[in-house]
N, C-alpha and C. Protein backbone atom coordinates (compact mmCIF):
# COMPACT_ATOMS: atom_id res chain seq x y z
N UNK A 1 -9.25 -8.21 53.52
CA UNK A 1 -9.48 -8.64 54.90
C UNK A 1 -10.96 -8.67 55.22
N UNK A 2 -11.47 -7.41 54.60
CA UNK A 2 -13.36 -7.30 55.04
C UNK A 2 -14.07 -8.77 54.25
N UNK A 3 -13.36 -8.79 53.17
CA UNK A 3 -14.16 -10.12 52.39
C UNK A 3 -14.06 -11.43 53.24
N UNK A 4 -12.85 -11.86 53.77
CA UNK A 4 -12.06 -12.75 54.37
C UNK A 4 -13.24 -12.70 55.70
N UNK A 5 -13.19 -11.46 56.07
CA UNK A 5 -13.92 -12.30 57.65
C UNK A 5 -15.75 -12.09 57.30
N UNK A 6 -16.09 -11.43 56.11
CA UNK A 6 -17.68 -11.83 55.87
C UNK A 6 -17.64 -13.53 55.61
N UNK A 7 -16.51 -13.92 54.71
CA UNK A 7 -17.01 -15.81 54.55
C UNK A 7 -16.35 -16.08 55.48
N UNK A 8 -15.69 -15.75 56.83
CA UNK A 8 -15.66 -17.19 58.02
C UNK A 8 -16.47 -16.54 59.05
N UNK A 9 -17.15 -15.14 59.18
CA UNK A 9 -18.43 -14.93 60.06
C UNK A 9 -19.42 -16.05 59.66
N UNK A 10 -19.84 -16.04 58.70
CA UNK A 10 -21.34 -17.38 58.67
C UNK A 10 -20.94 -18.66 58.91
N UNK A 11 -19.82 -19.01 58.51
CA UNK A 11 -19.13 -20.57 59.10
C UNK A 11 -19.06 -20.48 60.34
N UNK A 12 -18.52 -19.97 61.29
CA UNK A 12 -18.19 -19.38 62.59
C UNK A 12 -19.62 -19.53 63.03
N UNK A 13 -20.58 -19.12 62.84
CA UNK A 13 -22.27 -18.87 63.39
C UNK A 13 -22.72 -20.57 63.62
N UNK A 14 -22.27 -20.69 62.30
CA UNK A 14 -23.15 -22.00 62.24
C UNK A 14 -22.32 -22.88 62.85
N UNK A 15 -21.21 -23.39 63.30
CA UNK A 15 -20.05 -23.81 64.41
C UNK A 15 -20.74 -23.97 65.63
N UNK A 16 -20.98 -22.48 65.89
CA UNK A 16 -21.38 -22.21 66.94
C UNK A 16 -23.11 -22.91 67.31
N UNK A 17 -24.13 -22.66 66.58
CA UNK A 17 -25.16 -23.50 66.64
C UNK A 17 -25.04 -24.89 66.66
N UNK A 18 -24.44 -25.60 65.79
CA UNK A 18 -24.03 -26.85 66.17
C UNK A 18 -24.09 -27.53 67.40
N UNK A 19 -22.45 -26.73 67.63
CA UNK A 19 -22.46 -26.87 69.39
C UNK A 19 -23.13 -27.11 70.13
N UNK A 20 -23.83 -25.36 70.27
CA UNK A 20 -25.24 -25.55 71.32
C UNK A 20 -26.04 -26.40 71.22
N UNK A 21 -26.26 -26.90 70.05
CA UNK A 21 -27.41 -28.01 69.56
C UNK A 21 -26.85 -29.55 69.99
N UNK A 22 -25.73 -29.42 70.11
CA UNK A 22 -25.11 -30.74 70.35
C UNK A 22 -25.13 -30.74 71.83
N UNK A 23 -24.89 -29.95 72.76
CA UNK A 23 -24.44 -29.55 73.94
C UNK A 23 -25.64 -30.15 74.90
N UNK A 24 -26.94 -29.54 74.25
CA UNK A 24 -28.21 -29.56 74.39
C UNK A 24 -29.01 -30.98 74.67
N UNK A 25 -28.48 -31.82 73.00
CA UNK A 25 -28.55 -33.03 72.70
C UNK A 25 -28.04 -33.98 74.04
N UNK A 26 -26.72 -33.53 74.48
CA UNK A 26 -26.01 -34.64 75.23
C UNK A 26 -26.42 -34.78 76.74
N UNK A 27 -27.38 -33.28 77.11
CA UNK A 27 -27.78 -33.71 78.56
C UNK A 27 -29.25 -34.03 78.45
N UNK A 28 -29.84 -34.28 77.59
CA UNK A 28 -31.49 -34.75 77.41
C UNK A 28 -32.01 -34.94 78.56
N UNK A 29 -32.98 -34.11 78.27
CA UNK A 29 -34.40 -33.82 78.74
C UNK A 29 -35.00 -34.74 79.30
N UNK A 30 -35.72 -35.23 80.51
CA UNK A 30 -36.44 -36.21 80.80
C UNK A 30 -37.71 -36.06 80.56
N UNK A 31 -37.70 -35.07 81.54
CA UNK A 31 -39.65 -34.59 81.82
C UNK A 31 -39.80 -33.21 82.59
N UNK A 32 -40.57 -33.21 83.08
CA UNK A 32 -40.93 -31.83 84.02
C UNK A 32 -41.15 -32.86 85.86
N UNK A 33 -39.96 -33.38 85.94
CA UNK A 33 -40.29 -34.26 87.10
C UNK A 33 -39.67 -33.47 88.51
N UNK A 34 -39.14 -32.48 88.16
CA UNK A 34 -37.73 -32.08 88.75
C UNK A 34 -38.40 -30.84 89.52
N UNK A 35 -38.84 -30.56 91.16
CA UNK A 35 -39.32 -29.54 91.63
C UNK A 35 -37.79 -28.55 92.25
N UNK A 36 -37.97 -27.18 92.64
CA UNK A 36 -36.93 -27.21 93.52
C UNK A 36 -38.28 -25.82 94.63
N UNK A 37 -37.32 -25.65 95.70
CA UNK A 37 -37.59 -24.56 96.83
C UNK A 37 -37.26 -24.27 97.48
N UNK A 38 -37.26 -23.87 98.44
CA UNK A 38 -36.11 -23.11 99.67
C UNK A 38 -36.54 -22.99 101.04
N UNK A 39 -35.48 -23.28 101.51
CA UNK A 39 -35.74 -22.58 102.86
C UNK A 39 -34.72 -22.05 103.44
N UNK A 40 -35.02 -21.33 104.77
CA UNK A 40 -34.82 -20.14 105.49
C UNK A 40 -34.90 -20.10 106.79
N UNK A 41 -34.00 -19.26 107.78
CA UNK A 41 -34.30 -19.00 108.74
C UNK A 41 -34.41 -20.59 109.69
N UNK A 42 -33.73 -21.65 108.96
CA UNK A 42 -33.79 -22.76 109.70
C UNK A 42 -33.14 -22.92 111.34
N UNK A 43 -32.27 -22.51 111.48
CA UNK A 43 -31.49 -22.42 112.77
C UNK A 43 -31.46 -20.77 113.26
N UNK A 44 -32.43 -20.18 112.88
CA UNK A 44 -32.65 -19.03 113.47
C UNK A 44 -33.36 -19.05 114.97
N UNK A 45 -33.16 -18.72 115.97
CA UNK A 45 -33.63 -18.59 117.24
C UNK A 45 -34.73 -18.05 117.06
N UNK A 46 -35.70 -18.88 117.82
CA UNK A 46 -37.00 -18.71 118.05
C UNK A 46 -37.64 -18.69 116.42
N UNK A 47 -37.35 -18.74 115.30
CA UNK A 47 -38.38 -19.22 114.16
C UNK A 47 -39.04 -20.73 114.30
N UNK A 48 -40.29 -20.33 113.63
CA UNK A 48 -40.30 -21.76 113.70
C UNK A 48 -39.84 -22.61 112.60
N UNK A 49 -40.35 -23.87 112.69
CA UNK A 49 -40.20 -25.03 111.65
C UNK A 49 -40.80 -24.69 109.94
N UNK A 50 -40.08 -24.95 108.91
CA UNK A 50 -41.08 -24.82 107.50
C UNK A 50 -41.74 -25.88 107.68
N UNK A 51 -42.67 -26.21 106.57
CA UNK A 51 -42.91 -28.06 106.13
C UNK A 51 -43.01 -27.90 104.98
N UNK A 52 -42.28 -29.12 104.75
CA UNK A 52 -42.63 -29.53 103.11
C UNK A 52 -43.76 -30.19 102.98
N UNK A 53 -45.00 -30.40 102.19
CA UNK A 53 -45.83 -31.18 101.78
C UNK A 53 -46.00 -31.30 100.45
N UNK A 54 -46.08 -32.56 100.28
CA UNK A 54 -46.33 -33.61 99.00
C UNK A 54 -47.69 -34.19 98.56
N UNK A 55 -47.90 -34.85 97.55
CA UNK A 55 -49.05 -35.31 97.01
C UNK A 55 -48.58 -36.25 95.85
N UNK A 56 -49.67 -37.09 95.53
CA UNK A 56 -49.33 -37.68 94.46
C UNK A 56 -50.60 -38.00 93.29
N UNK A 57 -50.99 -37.43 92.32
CA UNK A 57 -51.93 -37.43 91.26
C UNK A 57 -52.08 -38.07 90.42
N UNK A 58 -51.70 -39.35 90.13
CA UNK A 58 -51.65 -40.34 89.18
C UNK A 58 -53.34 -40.36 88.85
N UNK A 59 -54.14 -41.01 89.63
CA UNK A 59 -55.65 -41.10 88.93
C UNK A 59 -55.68 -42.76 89.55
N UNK A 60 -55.11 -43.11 89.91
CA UNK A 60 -55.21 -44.82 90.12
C UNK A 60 -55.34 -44.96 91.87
N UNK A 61 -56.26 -45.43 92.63
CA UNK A 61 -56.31 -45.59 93.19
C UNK A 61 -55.17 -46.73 94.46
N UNK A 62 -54.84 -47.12 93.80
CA UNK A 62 -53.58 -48.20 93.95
C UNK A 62 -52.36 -48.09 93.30
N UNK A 63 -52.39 -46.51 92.83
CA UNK A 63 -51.12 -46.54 92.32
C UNK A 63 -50.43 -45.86 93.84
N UNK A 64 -48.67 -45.70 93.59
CA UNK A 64 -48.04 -45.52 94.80
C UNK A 64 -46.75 -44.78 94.04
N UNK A 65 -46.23 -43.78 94.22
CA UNK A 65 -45.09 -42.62 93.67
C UNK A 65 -44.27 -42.24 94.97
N UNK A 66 -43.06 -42.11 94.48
CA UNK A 66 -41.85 -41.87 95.38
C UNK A 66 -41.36 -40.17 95.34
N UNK A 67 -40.94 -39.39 96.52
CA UNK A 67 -40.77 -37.96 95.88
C UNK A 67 -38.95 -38.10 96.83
N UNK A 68 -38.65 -38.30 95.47
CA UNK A 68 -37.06 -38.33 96.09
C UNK A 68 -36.85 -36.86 96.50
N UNK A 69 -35.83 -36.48 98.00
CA UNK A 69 -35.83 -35.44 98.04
C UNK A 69 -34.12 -35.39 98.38
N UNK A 70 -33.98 -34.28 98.08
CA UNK A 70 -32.48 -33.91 98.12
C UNK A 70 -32.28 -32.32 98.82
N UNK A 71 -31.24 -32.14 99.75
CA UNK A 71 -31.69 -30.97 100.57
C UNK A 71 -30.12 -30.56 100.64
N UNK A 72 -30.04 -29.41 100.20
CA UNK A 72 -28.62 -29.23 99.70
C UNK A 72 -28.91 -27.79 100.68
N UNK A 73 -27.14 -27.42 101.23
CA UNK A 73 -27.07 -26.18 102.30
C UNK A 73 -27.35 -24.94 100.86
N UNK A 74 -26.90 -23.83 101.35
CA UNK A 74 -26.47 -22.98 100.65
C UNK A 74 -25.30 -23.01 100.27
N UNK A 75 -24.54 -23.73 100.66
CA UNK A 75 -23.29 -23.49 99.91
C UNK A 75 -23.35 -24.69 98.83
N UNK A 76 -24.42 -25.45 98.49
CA UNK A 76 -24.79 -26.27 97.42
C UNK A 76 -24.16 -27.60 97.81
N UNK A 77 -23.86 -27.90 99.38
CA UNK A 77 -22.83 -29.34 99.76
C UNK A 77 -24.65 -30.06 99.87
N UNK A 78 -24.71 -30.91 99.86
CA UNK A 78 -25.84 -32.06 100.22
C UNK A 78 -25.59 -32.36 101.68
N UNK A 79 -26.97 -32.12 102.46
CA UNK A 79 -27.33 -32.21 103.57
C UNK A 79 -28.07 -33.51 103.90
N UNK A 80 -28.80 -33.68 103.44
CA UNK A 80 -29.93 -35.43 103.73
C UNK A 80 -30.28 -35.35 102.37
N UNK A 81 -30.77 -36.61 101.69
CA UNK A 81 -31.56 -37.14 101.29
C UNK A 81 -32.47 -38.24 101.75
N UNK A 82 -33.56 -38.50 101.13
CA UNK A 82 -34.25 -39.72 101.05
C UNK A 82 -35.42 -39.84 100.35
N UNK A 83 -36.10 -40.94 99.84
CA UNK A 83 -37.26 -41.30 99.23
C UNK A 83 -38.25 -41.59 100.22
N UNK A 84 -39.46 -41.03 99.87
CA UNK A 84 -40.42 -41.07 100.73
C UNK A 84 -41.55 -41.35 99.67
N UNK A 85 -42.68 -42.89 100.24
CA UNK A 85 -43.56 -43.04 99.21
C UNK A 85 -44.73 -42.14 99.53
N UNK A 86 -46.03 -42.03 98.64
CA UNK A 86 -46.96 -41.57 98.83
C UNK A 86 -48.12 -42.00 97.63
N UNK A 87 -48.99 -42.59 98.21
CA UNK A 87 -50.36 -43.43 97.47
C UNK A 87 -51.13 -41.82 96.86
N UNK A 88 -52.13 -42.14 95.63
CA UNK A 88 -52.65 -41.53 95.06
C UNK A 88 -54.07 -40.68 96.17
N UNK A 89 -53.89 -39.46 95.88
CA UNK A 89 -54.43 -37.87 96.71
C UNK A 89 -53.72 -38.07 98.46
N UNK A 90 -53.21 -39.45 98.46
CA UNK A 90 -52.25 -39.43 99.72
C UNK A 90 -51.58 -37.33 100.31
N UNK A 91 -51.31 -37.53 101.19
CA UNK A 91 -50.63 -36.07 101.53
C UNK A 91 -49.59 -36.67 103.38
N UNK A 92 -48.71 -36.15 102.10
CA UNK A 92 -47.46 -36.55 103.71
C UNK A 92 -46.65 -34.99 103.97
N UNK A 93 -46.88 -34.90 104.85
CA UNK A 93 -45.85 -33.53 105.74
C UNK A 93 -44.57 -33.67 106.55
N UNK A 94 -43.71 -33.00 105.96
CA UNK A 94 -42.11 -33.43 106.41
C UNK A 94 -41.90 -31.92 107.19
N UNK A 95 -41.24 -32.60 108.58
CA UNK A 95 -40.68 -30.98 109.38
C UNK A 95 -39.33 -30.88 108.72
N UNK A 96 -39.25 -29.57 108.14
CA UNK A 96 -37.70 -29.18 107.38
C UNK A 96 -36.84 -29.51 108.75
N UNK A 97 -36.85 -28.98 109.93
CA UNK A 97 -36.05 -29.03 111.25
C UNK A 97 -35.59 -30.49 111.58
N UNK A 98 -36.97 -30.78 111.62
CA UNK A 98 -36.40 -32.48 112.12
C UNK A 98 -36.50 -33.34 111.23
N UNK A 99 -36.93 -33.30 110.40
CA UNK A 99 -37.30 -34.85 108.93
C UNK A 99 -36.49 -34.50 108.15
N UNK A 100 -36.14 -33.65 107.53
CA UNK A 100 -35.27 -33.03 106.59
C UNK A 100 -33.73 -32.23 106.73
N UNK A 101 -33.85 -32.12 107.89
CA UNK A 101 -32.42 -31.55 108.06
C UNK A 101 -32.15 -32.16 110.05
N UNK A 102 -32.86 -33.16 110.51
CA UNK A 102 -32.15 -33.47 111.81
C UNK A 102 -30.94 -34.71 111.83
N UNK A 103 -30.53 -34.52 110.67
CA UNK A 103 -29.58 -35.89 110.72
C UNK A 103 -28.27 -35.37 109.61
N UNK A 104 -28.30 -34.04 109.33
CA UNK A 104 -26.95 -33.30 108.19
C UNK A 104 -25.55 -34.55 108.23
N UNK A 105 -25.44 -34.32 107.02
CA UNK A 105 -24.38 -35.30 106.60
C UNK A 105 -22.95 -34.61 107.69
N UNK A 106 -23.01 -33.62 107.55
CA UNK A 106 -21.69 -32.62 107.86
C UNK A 106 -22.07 -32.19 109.39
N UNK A 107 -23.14 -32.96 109.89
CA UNK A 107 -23.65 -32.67 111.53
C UNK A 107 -23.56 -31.43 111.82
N UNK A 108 -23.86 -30.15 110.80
CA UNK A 108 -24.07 -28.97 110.45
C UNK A 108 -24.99 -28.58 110.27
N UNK A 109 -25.84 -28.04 110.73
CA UNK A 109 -27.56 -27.85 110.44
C UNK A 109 -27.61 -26.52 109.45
N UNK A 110 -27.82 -26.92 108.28
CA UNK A 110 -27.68 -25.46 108.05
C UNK A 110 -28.80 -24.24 107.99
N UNK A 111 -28.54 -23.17 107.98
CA UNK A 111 -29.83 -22.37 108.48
C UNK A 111 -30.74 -22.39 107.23
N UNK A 112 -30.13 -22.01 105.69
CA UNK A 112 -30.58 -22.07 104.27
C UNK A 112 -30.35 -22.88 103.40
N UNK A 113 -31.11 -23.48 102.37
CA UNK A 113 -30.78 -23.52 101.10
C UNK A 113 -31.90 -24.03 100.40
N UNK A 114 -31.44 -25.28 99.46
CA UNK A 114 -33.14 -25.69 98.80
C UNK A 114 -33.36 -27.12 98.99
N UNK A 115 -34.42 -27.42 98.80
CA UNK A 115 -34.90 -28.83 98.43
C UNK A 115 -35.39 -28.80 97.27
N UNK A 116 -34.75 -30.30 96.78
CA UNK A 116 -35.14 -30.84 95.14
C UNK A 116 -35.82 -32.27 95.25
N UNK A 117 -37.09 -31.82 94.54
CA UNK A 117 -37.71 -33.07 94.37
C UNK A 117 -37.56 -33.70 93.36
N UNK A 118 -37.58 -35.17 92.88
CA UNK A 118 -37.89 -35.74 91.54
C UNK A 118 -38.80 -36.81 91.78
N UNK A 119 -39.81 -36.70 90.92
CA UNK A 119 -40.88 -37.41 91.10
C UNK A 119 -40.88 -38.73 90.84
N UNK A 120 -40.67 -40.10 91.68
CA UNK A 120 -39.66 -41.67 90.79
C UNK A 120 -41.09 -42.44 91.17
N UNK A 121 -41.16 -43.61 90.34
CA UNK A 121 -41.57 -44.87 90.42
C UNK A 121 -41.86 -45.36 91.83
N UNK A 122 -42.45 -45.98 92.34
CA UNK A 122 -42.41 -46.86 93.66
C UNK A 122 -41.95 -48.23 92.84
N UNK A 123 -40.88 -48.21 93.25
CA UNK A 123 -40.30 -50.35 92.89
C UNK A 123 -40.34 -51.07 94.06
N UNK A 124 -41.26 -51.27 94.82
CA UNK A 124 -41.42 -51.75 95.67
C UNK A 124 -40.34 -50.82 96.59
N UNK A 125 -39.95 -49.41 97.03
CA UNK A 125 -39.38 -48.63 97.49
C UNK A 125 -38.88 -47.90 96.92
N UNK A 126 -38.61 -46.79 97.89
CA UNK A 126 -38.35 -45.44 96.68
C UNK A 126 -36.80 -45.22 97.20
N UNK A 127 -35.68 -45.89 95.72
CA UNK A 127 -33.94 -45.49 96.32
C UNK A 127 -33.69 -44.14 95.75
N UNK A 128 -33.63 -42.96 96.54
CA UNK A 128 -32.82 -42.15 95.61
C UNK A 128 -31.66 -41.76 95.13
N UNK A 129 -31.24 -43.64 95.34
CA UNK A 129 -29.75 -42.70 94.34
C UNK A 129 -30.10 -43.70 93.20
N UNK A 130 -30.95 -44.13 92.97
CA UNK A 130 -31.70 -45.05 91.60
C UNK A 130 -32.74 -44.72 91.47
N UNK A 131 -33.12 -43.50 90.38
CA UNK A 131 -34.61 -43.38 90.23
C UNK A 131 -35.13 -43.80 88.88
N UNK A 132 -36.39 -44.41 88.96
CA UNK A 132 -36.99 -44.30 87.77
C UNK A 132 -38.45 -43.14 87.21
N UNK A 133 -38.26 -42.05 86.56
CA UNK A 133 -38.52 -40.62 86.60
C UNK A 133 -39.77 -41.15 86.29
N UNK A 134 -40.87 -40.46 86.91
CA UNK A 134 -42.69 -40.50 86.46
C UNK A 134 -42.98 -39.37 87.24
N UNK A 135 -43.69 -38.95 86.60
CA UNK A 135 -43.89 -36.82 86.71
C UNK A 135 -45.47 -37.24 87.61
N UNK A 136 -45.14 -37.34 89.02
CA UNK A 136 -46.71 -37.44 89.51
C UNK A 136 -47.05 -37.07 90.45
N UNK A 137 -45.62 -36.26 91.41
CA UNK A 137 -45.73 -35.74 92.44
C UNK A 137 -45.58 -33.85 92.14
N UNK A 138 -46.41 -33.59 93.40
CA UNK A 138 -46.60 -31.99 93.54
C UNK A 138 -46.50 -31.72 94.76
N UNK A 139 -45.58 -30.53 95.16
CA UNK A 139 -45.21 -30.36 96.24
C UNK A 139 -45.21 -28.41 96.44
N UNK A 140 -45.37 -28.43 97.99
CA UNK A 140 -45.35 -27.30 98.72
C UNK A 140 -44.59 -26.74 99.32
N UNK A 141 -44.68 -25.66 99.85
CA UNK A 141 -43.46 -25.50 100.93
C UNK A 141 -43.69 -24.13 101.84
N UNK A 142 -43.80 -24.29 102.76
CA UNK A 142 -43.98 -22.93 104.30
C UNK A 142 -42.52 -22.24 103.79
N UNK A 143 -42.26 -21.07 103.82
CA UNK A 143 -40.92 -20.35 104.45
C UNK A 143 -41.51 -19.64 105.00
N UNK A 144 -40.24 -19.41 106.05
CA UNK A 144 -40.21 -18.71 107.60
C UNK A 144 -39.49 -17.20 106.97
N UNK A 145 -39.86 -16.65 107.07
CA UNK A 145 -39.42 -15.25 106.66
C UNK A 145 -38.17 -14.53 108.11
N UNK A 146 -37.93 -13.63 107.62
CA UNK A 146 -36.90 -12.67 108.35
C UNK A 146 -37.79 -12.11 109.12
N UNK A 147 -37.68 -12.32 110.74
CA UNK A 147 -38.85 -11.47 111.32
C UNK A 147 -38.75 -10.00 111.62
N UNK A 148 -40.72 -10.05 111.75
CA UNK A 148 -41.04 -8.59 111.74
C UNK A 148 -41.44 -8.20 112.77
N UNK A 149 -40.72 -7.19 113.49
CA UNK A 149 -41.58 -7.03 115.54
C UNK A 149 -41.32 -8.26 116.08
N UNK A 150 -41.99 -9.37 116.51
CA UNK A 150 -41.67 -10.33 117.38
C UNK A 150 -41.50 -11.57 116.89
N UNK A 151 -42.83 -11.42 115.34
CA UNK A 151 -42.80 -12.47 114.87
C UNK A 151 -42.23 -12.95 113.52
N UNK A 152 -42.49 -14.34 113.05
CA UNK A 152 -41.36 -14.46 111.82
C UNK A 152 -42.74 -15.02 111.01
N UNK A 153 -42.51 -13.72 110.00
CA UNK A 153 -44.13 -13.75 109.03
C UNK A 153 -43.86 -15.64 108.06
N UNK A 154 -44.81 -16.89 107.37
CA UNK A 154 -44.54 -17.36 107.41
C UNK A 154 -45.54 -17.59 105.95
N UNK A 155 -44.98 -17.55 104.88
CA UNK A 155 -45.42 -17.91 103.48
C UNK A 155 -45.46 -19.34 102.74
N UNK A 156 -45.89 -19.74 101.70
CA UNK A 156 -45.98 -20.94 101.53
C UNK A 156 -46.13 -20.91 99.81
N UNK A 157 -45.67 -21.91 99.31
CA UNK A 157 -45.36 -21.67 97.74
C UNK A 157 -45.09 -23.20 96.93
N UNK A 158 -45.96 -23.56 95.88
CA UNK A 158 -45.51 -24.76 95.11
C UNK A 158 -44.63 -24.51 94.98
N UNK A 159 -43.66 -25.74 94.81
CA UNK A 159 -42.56 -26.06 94.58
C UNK A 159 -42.47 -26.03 92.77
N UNK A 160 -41.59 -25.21 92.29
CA UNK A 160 -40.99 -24.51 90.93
C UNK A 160 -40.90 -25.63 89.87
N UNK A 161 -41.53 -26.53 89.08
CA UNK A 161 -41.45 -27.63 88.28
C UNK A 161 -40.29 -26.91 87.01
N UNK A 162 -39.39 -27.56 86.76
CA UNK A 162 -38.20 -27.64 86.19
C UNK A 162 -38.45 -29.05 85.04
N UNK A 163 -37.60 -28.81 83.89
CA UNK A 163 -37.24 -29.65 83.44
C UNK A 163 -35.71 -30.15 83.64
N UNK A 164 -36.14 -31.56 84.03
CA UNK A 164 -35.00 -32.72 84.56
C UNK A 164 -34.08 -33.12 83.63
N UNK A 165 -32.90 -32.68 83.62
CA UNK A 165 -31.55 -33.35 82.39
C UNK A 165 -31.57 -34.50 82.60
N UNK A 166 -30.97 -35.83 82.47
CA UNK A 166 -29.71 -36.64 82.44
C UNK A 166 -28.90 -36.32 83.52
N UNK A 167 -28.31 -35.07 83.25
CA UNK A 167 -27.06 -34.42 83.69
C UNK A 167 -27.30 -34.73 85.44
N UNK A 168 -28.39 -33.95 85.73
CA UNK A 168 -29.06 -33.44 86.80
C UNK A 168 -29.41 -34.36 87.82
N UNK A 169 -30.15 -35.31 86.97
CA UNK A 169 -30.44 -36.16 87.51
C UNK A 169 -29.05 -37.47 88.25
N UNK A 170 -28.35 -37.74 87.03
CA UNK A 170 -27.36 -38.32 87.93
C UNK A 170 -26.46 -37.96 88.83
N UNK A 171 -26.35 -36.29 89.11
CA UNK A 171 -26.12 -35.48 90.11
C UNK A 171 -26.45 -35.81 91.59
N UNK A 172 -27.61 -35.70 91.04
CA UNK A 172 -28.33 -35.76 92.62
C UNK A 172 -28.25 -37.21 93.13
N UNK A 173 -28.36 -38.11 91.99
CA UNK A 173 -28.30 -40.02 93.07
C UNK A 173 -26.87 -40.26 93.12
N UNK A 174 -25.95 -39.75 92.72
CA UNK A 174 -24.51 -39.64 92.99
C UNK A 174 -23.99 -38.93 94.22
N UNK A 175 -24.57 -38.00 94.50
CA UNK A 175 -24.18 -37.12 95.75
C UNK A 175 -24.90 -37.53 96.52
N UNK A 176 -26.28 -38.43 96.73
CA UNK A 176 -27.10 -39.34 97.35
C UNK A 176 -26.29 -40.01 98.16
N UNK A 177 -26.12 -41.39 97.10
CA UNK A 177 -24.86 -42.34 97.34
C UNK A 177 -24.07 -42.24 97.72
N UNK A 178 -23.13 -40.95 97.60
CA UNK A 178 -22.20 -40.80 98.49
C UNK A 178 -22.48 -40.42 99.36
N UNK A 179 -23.57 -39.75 99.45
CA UNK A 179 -23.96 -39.63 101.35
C UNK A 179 -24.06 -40.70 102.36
N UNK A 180 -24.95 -41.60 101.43
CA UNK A 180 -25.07 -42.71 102.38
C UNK A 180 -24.42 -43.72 102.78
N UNK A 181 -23.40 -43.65 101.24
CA UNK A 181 -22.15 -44.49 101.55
C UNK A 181 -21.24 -44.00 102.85
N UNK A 182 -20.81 -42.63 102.81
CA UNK A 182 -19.53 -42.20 103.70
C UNK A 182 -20.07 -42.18 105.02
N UNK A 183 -21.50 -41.88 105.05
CA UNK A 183 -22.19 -40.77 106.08
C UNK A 183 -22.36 -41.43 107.62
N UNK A 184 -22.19 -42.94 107.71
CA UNK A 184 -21.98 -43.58 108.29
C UNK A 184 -23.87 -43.20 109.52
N UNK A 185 -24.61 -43.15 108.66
CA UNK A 185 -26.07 -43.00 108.74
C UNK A 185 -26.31 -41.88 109.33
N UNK A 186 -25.35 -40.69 108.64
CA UNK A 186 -25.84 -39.39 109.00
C UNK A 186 -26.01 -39.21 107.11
N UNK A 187 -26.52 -38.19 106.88
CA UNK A 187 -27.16 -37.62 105.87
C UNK A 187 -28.14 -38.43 104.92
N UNK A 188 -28.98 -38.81 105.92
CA UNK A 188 -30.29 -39.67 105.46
C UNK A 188 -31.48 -39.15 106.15
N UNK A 189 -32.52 -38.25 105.40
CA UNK A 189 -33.71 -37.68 105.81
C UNK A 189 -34.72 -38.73 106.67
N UNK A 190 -35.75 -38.32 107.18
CA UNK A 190 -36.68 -39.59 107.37
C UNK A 190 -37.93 -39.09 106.90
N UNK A 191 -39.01 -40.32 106.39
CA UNK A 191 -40.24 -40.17 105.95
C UNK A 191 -41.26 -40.15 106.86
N UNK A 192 -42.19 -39.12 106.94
CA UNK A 192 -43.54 -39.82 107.58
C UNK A 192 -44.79 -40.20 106.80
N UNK A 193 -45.26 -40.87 107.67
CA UNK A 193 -46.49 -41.65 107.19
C UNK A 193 -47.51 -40.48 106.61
N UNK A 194 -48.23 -40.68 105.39
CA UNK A 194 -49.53 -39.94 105.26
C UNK A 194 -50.26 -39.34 106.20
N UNK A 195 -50.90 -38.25 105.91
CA UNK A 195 -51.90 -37.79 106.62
C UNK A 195 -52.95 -39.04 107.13
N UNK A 196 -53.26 -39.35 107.93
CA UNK A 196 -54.84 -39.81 108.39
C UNK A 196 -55.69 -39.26 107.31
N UNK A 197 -56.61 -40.54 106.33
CA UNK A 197 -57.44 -40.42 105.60
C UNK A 197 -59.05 -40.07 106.05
């Protein structure tokens, strides 16, 4: 019996690597396009607003990058999306309250969860439930903390660069799409214009 399971332990191992290696293989890797971050304390009384802020670093003066965003509750349902462009050292600021969460698919505001960026192409507009992935946006983010005494202390943090599956990616323009399909023009974020240069 001891002999028997030393020769199907190393068959068994290597089975098993396979797998993973195959597993691995089938949701491929894009890039490092894929940000995520959080917020907090959104429908908390008297906190204020986070903001998200963006950028875009290409090097081209005339170049133009899309930061698809996806804003999912805590319970991981999708709240808004949308694509928002932004020209090279451009800087655009989104209110989580009202740009990012004043239009919830589920007309549910929710108080937590995250935003996911993926950094797409400008094709003459940025769709996010069709992206084409180019790693060129960098993004920020305020959280509103749990307050302390009167006030709600208020931190700020790049957004976490991830590597982007396949998998992941058609996740997010699928649950997009169906937002905007069902949502009957609720769960669609809005963009603002750049900072004043």
């Amino acid at each position: 019996m001891k002999k028997a399971m030393c020769r199907i332990l190393p068959v068994l191992m290597i089975a098993l690597v396979i797998a993973m290696v195959s597993g691995i293989a089938s949701a491929q890797i894009i890039d490092e396009t894929f940000q995520t971050n959080y917020f907090s304390n959104n429908t908390t009384s008297g906190a204020p607003a986070a903001t998200l802020r963006f950028t875009e670093h290409d090097g081209s003066t005339l170049h133009k990058e899309c930061a698809m965003i996806y804003v999912y509750a805590a319970d991981q349902q999708l709240a808004e999306c949308c694509g928002c462009p932004v020209t090279y050292n451009g800087l655009v600021e989104e209110n989580v309250k009202t740009d990012l969460l004043g239009n919830s698919l589920t007309r549910v505001t929710p108080n937590q969860g995250v935003v996911q960026i993926v950094s797409g192409e400008y094709t003459g507009g940025c769709d996010p439930t069709s992206v084409a992935v180019d790693p060129e946006i960098d993004s920020w983010m305020t959280h509103v903390q749990n307050k302390v005494g009167t006030a709600f202390p208020i931190t700020e943090e790049e957004g976490d660069a991830e590597f982007l599956s396949s998998d992941e990616l058609t996740t997010l323009e699928n649950d997009c799409a169906f937002a905007i399909r069902l949502g009957s023009g609720f769960g669609q974020c809005s963009c603002n214009a750049e900072a004043t240069k």
